[in-house]
C-alpha atoms as a PDB file:
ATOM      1  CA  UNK A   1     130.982  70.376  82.278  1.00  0.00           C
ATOM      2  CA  UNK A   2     129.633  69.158  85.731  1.00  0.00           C
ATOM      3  CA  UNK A   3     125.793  69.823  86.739  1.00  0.00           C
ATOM      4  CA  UNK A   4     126.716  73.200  89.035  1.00  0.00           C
ATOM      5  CA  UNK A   5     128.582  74.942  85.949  1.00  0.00           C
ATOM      6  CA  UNK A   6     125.601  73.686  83.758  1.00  0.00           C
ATOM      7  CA  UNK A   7     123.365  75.524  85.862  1.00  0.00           C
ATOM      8  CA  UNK A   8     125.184  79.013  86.793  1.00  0.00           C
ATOM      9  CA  UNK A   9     125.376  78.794  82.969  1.00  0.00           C
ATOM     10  CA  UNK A  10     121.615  78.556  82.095  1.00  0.00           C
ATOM     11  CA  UNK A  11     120.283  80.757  84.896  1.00  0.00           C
ATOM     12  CA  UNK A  12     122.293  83.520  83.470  1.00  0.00           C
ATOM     13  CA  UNK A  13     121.450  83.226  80.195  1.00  0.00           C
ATOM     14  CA  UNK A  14     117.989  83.161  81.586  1.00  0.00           C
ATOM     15  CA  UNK A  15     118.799  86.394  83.685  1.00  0.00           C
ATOM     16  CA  UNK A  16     120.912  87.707  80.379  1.00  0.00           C
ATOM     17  CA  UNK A  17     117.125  87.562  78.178  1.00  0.00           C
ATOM     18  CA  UNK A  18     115.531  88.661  80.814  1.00  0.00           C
ATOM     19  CA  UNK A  19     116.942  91.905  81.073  1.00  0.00           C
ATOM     20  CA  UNK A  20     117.282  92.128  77.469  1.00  0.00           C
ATOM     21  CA  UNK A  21     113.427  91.823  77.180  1.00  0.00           C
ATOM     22  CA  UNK A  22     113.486  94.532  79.774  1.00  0.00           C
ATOM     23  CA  UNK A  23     115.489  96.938  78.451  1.00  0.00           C
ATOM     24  CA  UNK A  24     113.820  96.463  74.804  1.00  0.00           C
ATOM     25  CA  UNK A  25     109.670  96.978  76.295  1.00  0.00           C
ATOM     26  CA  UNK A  26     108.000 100.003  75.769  1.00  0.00           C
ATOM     27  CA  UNK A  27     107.899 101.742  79.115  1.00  0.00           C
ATOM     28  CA  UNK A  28     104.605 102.403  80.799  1.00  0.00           C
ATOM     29  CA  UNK A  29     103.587 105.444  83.274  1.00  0.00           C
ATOM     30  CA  UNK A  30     103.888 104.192  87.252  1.00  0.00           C
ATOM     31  CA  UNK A  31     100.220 105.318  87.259  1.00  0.00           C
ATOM     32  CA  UNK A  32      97.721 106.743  84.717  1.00  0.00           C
ATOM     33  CA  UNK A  33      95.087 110.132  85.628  1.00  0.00           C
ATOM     34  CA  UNK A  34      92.422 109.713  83.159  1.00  0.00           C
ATOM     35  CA  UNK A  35      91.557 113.697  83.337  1.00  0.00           C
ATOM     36  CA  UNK A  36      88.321 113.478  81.119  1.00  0.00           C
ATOM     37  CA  UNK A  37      85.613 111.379  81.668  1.00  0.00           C
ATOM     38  CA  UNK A  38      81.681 112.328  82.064  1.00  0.00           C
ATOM     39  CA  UNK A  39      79.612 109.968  84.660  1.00  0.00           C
ATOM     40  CA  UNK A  40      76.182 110.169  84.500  1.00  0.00           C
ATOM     41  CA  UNK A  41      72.753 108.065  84.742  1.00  0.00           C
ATOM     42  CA  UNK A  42      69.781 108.535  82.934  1.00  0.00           C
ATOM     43  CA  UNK A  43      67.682 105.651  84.931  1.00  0.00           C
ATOM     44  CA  UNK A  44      67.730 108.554  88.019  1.00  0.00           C
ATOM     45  CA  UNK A  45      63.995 110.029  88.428  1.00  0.00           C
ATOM     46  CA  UNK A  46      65.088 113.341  87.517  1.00  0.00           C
ATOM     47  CA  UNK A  47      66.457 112.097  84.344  1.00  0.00           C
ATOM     48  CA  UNK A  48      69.646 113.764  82.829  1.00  0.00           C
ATOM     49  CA  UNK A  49      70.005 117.341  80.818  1.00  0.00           C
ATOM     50  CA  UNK A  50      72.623 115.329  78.506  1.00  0.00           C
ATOM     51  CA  UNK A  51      72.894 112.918  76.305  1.00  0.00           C
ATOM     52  CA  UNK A  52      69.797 112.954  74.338  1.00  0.00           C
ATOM     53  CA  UNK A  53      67.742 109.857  74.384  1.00  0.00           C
ATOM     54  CA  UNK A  54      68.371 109.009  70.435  1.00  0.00           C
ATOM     55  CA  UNK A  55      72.282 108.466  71.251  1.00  0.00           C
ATOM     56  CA  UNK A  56      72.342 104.986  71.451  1.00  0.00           C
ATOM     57  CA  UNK A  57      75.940 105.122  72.283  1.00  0.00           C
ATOM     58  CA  UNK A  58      75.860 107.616  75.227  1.00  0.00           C
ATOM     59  CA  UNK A  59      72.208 107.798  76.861  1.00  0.00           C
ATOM     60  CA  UNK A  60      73.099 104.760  79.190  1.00  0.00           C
ATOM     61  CA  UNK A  61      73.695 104.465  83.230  1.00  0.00           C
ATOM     62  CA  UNK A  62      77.719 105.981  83.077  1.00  0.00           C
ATOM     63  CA  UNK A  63      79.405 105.569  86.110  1.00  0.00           C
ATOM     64  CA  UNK A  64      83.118 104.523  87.302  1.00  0.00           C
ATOM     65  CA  UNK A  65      82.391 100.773  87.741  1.00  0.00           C
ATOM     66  CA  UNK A  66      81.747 100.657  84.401  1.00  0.00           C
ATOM     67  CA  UNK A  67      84.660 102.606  83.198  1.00  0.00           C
ATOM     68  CA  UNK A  68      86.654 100.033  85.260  1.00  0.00           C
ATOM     69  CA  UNK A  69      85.364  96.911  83.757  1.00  0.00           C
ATOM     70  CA  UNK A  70      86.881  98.365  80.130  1.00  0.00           C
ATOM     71  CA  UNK A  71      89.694  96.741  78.965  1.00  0.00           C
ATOM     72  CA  UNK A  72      92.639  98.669  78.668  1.00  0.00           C
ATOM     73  CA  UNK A  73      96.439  98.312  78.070  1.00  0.00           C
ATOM     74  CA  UNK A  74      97.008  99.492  81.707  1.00  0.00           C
ATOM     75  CA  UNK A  75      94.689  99.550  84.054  1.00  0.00           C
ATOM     76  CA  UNK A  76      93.465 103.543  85.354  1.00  0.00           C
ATOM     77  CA  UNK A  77      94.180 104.337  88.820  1.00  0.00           C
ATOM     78  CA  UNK A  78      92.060 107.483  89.358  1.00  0.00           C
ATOM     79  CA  UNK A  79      89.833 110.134  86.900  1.00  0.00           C
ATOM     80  CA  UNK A  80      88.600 113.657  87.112  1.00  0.00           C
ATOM     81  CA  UNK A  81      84.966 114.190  86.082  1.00  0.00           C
ATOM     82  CA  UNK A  82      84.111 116.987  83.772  1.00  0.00           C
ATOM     83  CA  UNK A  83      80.768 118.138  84.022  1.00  0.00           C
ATOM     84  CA  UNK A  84      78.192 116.498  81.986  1.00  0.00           C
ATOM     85  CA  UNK A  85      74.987 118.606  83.349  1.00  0.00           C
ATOM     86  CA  UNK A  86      73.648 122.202  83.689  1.00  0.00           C
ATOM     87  CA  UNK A  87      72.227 121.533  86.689  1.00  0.00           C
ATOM     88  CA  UNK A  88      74.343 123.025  89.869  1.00  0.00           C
ATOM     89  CA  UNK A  89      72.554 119.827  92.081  1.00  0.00           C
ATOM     90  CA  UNK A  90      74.729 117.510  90.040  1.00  0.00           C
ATOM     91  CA  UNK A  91      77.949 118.775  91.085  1.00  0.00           C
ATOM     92  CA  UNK A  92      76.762 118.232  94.129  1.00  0.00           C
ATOM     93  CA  UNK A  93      75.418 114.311  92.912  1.00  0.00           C
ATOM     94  CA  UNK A  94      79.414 113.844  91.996  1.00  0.00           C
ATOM     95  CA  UNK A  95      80.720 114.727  94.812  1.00  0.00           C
ATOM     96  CA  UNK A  96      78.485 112.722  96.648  1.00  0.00           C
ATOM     97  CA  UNK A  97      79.754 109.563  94.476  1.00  0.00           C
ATOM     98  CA  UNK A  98      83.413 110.684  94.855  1.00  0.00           C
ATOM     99  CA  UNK A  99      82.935 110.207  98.550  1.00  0.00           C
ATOM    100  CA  UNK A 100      81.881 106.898  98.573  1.00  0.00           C
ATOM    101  CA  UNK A 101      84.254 105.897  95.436  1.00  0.00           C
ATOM    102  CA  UNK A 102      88.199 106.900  95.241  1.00  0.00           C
ATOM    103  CA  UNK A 103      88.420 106.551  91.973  1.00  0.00           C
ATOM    104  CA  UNK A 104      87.051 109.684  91.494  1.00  0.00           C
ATOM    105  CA  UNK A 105      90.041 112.339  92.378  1.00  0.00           C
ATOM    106  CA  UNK A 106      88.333 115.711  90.967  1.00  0.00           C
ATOM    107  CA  UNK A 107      85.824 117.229  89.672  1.00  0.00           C
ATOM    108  CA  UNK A 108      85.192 120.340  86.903  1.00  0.00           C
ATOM    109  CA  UNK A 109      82.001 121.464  87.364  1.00  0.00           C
ATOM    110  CA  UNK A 110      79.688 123.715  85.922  1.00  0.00           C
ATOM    111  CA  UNK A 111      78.324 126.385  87.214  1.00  0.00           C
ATOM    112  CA  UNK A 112      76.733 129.526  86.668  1.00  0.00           C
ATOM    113  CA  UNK A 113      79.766 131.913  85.765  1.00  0.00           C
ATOM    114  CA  UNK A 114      78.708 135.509  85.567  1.00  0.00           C
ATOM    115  CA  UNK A 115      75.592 135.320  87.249  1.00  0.00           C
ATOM    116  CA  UNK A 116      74.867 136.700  91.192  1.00  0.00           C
ATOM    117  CA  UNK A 117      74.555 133.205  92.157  1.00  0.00           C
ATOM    118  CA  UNK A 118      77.694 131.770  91.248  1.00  0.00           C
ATOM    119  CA  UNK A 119      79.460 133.453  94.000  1.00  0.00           C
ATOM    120  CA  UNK A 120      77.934 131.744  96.609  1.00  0.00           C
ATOM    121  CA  UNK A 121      78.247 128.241  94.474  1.00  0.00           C
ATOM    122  CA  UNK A 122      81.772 129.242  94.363  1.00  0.00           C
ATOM    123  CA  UNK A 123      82.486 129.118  97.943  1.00  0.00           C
ATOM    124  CA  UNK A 124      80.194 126.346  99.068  1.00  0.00           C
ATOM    125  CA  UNK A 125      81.695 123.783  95.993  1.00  0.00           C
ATOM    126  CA  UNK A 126      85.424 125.424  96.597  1.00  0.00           C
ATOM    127  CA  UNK A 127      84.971 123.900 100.238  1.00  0.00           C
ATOM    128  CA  UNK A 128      85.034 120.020  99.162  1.00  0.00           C
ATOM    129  CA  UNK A 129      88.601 119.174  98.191  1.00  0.00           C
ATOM    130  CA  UNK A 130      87.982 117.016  95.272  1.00  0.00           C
ATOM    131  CA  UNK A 131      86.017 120.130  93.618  1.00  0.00           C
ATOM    132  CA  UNK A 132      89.352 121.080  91.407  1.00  0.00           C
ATOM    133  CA  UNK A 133      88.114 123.360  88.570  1.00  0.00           C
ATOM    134  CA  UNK A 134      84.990 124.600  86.423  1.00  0.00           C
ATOM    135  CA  UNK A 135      83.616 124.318  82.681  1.00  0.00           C
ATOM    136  CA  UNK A 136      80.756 125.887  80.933  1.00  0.00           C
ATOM    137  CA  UNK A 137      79.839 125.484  77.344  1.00  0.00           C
ATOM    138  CA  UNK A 138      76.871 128.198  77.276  1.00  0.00           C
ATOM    139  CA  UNK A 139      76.298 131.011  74.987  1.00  0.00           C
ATOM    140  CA  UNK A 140      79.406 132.971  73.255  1.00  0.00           C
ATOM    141  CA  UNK A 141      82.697 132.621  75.116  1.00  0.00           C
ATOM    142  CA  UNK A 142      83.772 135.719  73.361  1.00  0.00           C
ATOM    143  CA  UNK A 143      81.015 138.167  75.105  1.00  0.00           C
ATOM    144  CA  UNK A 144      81.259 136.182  77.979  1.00  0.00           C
ATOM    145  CA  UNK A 145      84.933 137.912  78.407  1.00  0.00           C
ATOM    146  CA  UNK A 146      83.444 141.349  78.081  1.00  0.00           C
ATOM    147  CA  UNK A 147      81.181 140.809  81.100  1.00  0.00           C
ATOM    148  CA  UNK A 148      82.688 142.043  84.093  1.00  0.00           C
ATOM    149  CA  UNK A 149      80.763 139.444  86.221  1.00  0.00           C
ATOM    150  CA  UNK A 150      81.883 136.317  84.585  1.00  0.00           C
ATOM    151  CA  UNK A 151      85.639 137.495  84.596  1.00  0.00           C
ATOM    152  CA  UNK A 152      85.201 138.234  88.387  1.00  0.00           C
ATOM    153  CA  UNK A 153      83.837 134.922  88.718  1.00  0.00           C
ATOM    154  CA  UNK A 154      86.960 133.245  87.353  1.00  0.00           C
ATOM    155  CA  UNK A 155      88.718 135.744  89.667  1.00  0.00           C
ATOM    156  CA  UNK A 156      87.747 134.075  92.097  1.00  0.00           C
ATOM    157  CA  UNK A 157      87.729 131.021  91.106  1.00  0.00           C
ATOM    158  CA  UNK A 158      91.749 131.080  90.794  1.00  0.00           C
ATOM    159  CA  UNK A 159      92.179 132.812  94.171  1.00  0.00           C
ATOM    160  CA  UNK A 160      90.247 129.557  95.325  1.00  0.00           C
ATOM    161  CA  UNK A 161      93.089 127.346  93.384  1.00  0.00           C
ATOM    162  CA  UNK A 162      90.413 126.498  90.846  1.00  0.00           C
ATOM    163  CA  UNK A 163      91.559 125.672  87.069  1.00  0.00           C
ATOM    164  CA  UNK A 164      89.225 126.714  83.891  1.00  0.00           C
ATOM    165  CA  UNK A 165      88.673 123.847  81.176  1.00  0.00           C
ATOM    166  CA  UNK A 166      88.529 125.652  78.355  1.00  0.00           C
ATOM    167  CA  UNK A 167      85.629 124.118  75.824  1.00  0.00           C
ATOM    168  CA  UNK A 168      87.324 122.719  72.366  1.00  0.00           C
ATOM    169  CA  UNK A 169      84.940 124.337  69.515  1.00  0.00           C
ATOM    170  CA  UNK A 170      87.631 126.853  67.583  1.00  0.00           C
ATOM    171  CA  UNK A 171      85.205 129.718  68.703  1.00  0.00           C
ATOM    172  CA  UNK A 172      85.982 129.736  71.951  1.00  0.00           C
ATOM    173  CA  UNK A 173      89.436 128.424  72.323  1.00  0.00           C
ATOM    174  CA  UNK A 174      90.314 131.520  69.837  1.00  0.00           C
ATOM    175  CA  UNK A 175      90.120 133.524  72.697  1.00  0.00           C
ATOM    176  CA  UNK A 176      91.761 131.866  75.560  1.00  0.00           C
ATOM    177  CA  UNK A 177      94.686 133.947  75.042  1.00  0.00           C
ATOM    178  CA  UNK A 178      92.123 136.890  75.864  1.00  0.00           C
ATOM    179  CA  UNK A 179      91.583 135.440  79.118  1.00  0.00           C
ATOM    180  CA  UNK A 180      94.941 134.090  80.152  1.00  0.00           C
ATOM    181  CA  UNK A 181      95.588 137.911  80.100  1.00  0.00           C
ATOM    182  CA  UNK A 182      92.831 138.778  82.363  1.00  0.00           C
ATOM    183  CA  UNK A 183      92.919 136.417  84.742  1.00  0.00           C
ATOM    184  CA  UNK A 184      96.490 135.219  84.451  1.00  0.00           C
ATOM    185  CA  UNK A 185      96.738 133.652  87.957  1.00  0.00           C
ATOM    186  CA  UNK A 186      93.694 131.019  86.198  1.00  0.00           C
ATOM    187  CA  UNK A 187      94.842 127.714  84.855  1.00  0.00           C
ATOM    188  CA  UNK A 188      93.700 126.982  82.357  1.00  0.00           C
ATOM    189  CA  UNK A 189      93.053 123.591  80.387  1.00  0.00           C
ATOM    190  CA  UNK A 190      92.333 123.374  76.871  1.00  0.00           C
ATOM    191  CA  UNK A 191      90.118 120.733  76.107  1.00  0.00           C
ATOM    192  CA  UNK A 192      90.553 117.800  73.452  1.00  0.00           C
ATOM    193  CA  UNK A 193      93.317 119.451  71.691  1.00  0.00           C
ATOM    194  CA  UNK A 194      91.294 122.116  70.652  1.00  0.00           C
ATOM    195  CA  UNK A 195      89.017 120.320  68.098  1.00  0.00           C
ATOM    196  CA  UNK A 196      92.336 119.668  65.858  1.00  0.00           C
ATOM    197  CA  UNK A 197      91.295 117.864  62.916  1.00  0.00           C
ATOM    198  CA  UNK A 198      92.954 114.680  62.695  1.00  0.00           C
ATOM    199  CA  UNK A 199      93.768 113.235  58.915  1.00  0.00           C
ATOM    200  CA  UNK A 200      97.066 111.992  58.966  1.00  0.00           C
ATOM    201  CA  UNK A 201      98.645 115.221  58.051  1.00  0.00           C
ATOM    202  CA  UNK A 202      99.680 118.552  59.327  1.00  0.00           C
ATOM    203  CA  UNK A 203      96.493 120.188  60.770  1.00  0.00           C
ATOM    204  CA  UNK A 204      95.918 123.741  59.368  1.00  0.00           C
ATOM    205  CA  UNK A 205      97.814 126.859  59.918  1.00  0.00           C
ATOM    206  CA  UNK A 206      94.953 128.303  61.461  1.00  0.00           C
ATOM    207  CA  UNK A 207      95.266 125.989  64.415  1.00  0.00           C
ATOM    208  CA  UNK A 208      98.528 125.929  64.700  1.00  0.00           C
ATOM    209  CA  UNK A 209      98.937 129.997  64.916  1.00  0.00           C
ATOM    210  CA  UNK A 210      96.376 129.381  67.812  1.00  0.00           C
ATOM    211  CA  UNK A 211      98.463 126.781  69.332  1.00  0.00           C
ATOM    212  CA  UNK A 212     101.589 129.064  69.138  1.00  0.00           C
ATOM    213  CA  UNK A 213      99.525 132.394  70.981  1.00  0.00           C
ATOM    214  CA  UNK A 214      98.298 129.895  74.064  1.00  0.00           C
ATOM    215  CA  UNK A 215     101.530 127.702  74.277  1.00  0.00           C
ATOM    216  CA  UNK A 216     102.987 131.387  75.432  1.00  0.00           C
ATOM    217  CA  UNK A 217     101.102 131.371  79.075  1.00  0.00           C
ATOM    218  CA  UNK A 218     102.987 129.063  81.387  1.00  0.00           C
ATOM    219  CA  UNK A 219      99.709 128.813  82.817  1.00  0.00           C
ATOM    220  CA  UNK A 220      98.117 127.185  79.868  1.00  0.00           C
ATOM    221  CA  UNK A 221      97.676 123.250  79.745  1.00  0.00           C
ATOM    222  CA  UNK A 222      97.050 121.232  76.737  1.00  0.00           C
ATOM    223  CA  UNK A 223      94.942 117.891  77.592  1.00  0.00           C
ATOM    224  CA  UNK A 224      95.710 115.184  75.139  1.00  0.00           C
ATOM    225  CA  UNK A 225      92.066 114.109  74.606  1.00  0.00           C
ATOM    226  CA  UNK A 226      89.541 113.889  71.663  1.00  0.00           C
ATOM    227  CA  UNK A 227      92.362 112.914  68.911  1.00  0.00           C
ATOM    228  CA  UNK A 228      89.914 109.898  68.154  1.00  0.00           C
ATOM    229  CA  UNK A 229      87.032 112.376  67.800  1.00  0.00           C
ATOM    230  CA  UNK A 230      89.364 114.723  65.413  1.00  0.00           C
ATOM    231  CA  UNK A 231      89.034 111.946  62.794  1.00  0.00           C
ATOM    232  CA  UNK A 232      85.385 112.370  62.448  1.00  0.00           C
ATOM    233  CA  UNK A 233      85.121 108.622  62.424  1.00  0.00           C
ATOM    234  CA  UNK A 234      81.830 107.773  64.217  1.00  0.00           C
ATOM    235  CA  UNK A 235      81.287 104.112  63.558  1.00  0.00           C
ATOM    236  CA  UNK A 236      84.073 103.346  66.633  1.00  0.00           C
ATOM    237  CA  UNK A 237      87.104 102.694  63.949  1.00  0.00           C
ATOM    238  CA  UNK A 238      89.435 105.914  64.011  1.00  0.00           C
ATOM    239  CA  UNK A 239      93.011 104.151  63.129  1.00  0.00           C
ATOM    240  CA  UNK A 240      94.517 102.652  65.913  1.00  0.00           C
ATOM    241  CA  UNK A 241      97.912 103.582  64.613  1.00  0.00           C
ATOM    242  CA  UNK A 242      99.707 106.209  66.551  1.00  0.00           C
ATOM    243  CA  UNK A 243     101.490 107.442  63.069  1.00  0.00           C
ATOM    244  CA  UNK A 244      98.071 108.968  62.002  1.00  0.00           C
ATOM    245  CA  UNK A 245      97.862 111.201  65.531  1.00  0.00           C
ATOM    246  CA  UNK A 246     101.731 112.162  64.951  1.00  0.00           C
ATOM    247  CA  UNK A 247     101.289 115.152  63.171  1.00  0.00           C
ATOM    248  CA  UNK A 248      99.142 117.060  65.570  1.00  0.00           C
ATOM    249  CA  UNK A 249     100.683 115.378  68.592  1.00  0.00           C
ATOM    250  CA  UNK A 250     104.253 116.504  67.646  1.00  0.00           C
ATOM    251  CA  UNK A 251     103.143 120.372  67.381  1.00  0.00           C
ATOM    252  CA  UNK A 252     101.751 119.950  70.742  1.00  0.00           C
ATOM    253  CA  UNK A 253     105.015 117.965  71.758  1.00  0.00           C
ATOM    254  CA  UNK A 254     107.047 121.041  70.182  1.00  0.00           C
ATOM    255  CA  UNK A 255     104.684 123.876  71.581  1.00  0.00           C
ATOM    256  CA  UNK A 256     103.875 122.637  75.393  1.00  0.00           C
ATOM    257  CA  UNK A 257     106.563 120.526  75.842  1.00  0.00           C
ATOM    258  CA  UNK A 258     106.888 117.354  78.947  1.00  0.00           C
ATOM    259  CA  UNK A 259     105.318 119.722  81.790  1.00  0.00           C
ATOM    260  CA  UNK A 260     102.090 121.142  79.945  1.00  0.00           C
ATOM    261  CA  UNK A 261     100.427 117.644  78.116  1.00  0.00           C
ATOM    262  CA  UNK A 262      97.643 116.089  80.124  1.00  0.00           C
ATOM    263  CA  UNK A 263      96.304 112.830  79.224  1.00  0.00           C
ATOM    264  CA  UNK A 264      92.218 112.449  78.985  1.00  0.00           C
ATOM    265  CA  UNK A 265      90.098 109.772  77.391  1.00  0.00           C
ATOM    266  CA  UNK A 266      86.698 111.841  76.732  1.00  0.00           C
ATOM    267  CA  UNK A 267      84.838 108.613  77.658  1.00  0.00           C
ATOM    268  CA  UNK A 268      82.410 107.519  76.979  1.00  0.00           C
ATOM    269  CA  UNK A 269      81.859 110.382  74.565  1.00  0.00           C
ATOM    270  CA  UNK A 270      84.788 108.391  73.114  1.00  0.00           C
ATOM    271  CA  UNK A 271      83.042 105.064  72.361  1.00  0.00           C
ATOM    272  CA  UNK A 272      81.848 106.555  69.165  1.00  0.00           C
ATOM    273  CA  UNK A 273      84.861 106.706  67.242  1.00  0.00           C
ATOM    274  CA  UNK A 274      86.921 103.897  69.368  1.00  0.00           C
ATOM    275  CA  UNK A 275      86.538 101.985  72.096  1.00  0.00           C
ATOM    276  CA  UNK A 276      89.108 103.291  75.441  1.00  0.00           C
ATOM    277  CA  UNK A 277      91.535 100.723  75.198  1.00  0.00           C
ATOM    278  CA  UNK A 278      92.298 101.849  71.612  1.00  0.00           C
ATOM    279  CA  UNK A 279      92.330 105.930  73.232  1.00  0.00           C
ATOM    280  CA  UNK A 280      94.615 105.097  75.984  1.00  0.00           C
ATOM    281  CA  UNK A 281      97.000 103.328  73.891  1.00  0.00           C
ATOM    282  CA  UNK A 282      97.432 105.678  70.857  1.00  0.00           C
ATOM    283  CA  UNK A 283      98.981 108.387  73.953  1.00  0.00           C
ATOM    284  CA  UNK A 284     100.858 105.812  75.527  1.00  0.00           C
ATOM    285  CA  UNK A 285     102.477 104.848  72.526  1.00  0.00           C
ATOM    286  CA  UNK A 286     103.702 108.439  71.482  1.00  0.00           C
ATOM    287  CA  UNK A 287     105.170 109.008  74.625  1.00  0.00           C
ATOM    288  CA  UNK A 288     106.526 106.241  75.819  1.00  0.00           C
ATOM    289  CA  UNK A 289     108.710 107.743  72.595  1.00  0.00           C
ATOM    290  CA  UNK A 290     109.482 110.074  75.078  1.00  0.00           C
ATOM    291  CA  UNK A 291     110.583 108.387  77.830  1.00  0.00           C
ATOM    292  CA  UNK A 292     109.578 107.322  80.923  1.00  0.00           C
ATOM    293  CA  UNK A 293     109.931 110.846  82.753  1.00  0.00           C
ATOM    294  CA  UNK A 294     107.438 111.820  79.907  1.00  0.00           C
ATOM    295  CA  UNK A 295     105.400 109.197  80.186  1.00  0.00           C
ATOM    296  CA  UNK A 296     104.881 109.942  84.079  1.00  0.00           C
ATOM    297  CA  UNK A 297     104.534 113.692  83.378  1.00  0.00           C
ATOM    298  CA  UNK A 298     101.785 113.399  80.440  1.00  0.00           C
ATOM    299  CA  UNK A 299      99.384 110.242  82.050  1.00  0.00           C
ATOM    300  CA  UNK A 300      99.382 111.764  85.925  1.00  0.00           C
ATOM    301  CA  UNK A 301     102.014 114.357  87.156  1.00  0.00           C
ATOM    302  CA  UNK A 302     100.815 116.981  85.402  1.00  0.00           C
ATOM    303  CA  UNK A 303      97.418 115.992  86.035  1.00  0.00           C
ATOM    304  CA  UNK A 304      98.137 116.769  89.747  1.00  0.00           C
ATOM    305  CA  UNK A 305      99.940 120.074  88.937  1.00  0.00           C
ATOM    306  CA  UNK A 306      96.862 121.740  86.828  1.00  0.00           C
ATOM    307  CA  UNK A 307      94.077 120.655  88.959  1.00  0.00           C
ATOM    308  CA  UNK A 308      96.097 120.216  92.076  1.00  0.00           C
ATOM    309  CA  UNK A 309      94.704 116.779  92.644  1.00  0.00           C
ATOM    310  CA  UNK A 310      94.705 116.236  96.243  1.00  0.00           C
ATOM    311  CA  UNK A 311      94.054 112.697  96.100  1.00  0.00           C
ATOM    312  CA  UNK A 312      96.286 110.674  94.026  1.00  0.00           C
END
């Protein structure tokens, strides 16, 4: 066999492997939306309404550059921030770090929902583009939805194109069916799969009858976050294998389907049951099951279409 023969030989076995490697690796998303993470810094002279002092884990300066120096299996290309303060200035103190940082690409804030001041916080937050949706976690979510006030505040907060995160607890996400009937033109985002409990087996009836009622609104999102916190593991070692998380992620697969899943890390809240490489990569391994028009949908197209991201 002369040397040229020899050659065209071995460079196409090499090219033969190659693509056999290729076709045979998981898939990954083109880019990944992290839609949950809380930034924060208790070192500021005001301080910080949340996390108490005594959580060793949380009550640290939290901001994106340290998000970014986590290692992960693929590296996060933009986040929205969910609002981890009662205070209406702090919106205003993300914003103001979105604007210097574009890594930030939304934020859910929290403001005053029901009261005669929101309206006015409405309109001036509504103005910034990167403002994408709001989330409140105060009082009972169930009178909140008899008050006339707060449901005209979400009103208008969906005429603005504003989504709703919907807090996880059981005792309010029982009655975001309620409100996807009043305001049906809200998005609205349920929150770390709505406090699922996470054993390795089929989560309870309960839950999944209240799965079932909200999968029903087209305009209701499910974001895959908090499965690591559904374990109850706090000392950072929920399993890392994606088998454990299958039985609550395939009802969510089954009920909301490739256009409704949002991916969201809960960090750093997160850090106490595993650390975000492990978060990322339980989601990325269930769908990349899926596909890679899955994998695109769940880890940043449907990011953009319930919070209509701007910048991406």
């Amino acid at each position: 066999m002369n040397t040229n023969r020899r050659e065209f030989l071995k460079a196409a076995a090499g090219m033969a492997a190659t693509a056999c490697c290729a076709a045979t690796a998981a898939p990954q998303p083109a880019k990944i939306i992290d839609t949950h993470t809380h930034f924060y810094d208790p070192t500021r002279p005001q301080g910080v309404p949340w996390p108490p002092k005594d959580d060793a884990v949380l009550y640290r300066t939290t901001l994106p550059e340290r998000y970014r120096a986590l290692p992960v299996p693929q590296r996060v290309d933009g986040t929205v921030v969910v609002e981890a303060s009662t205070w209406v200035e702090d919106n205003q103190w993300i914003l103001d770090i979105a604007a210097r940082d574009p890594f930030i690409v939304g934020l859910v804030g929290n403001l005053p929902l029901g009261t005669p001041e929101c309206a006015g916080h409405l309109k001036r937050f509504a103005a910034n583009p990167l403002f994408r949706g709001v989330r409140t976690r105060a009082g009972s979510f169930e009178k909140a939805l008899d008050d006339r006030a707060f449901i005209a505040d979400l009103r208008d907060a969906a005429e603005r194109g504003l989504s709703f995160d919907m807090h996880s607890p059981p005792s309010w996400v029982a009655h975001a069916d309620r409100l996807a009937k009043l305001v049906p033109k809200l998005r609205l985002i349920i929150n770390h799969v709505a406090n699922a409990d996470v054993t390795g087996k089929a989560p309870s009836a309960d839950w999944q009858r209240m799965m079932e009622k909200l999968a029903a609104h087209p305009q209701v999102f499910m974001k895959v976050s908090g499965l690591v916190e559904g374990t109850k593991r706090r000392k950072g070692d929920a399993p890392a294998e994606v088998d454990f998380y299958r039985p609550v992620l395939d009802i969510l697969w089954k009920l909301f389907g490739a256009d409704r899943l949002v991916y969201g890390s809960n960090w750093p809240v997160s850090e106490h049951y595993a650390p975000l490489g492990r978060v990322q990569q339980i989601a990325m391994t269930y769908f990349a099951g899926k596909g890679q028009t899955v994998l695109d949908k769940v880890f940043w197209k449907n990011a953009q279409a319930a919070y209509g991201l701007r910048r991406c």
